[in-house]
Protein backbone atom coordinates (compact mmCIF):
# COMPACT_ATOMS: atom_id res chain seq x y z
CA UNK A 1 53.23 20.95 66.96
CA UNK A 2 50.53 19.44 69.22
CA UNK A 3 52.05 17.85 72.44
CA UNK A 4 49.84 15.14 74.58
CA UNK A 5 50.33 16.04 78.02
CA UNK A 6 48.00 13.89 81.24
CA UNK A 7 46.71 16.04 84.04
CA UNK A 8 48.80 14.97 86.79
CA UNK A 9 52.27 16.05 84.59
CA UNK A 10 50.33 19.33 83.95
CA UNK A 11 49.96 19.71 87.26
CA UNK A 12 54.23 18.99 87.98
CA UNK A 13 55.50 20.90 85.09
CA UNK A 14 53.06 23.75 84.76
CA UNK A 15 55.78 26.18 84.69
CA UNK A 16 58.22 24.97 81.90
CA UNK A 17 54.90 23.82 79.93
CA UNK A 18 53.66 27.48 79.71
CA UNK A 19 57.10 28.92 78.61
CA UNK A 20 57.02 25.79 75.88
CA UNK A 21 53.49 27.15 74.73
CA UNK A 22 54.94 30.62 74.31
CA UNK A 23 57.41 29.71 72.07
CA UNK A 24 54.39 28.17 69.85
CA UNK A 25 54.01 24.53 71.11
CA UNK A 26 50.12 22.98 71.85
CA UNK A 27 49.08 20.98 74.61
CA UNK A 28 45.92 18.61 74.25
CA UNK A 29 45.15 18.16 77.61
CA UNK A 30 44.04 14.34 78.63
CA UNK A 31 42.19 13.14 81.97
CA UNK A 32 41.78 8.95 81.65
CA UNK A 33 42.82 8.83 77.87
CA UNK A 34 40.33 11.48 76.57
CA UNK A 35 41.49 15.12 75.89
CA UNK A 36 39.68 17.59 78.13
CA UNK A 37 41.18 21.05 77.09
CA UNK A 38 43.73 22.43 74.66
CA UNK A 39 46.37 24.71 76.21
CA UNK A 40 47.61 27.76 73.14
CA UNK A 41 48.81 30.89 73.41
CA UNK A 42 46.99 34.24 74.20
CA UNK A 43 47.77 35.28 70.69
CA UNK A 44 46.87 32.17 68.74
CA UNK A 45 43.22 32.45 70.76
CA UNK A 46 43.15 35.72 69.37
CA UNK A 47 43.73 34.56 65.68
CA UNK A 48 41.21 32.46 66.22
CA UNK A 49 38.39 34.56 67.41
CA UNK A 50 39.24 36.40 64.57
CA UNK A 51 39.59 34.04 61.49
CA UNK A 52 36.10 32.71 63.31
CA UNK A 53 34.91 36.15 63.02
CA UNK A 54 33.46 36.42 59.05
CA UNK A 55 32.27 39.97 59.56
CA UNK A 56 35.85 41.01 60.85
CA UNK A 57 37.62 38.97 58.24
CA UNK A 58 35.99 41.02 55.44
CA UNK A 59 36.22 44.63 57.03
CA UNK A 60 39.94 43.51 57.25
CA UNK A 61 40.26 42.68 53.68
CA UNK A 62 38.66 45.47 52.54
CA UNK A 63 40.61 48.12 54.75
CA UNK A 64 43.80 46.25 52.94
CA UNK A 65 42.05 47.34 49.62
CA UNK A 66 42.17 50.70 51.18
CA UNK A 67 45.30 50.71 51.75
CA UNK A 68 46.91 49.48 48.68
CA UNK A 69 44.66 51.74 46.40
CA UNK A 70 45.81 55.01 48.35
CA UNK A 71 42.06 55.06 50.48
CA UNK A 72 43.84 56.09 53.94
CA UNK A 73 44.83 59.32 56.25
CA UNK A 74 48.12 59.18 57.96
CA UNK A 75 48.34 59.19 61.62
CA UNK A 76 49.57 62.98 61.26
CA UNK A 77 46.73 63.98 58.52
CA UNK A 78 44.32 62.74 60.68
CA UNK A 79 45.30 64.20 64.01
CA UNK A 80 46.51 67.72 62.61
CA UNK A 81 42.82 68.37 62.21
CA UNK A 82 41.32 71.12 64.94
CA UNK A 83 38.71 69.43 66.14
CA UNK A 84 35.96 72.09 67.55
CA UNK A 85 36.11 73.47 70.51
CA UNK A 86 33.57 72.59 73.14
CA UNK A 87 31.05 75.26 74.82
């Protein structure tokens, strides 16, 4: 849920608005009655560069694909391969 919040209470309740925005709240933040910023989370920036990111989105749908048809090496298969040594 977005919450309006003005500069100057920013400013006073910076503390208890950050643990707010970690339990999933928004903050549209206003200077003189026009929003100037938008305070999220670290992780809901992070969904967003990715849902913006087409290229990602589609190498993430088709390593899903992967999965689900069998297309994968497990942690273990992969690593319990000797790599060769260097000379």
């Amino acid at each position: 849920m977005d919450k309006v919040i003005g500069i100057a209470k920013l400013r006073n309740s910076l503390a208890s608005i950050i643990k707010d925005v970690t339990r999933g709240s928004h903050y549209i933040i206003v200077q003189r009655s026009k929003a100037k910023a938008v305070l999220l989370s670290p992780e809901e920036v992070e969904t967003l560069e990715v849902l913006a990111d087409r290229r990602l989105l589609e190498e993430i749908l088709e390593a899903k694909k992967d999965i689900l048809e069998g297309r994968f090496a497990t942690y273990e298969d992969f690593f319990a391969k000797k790599l060769p040594e260097k000379r």
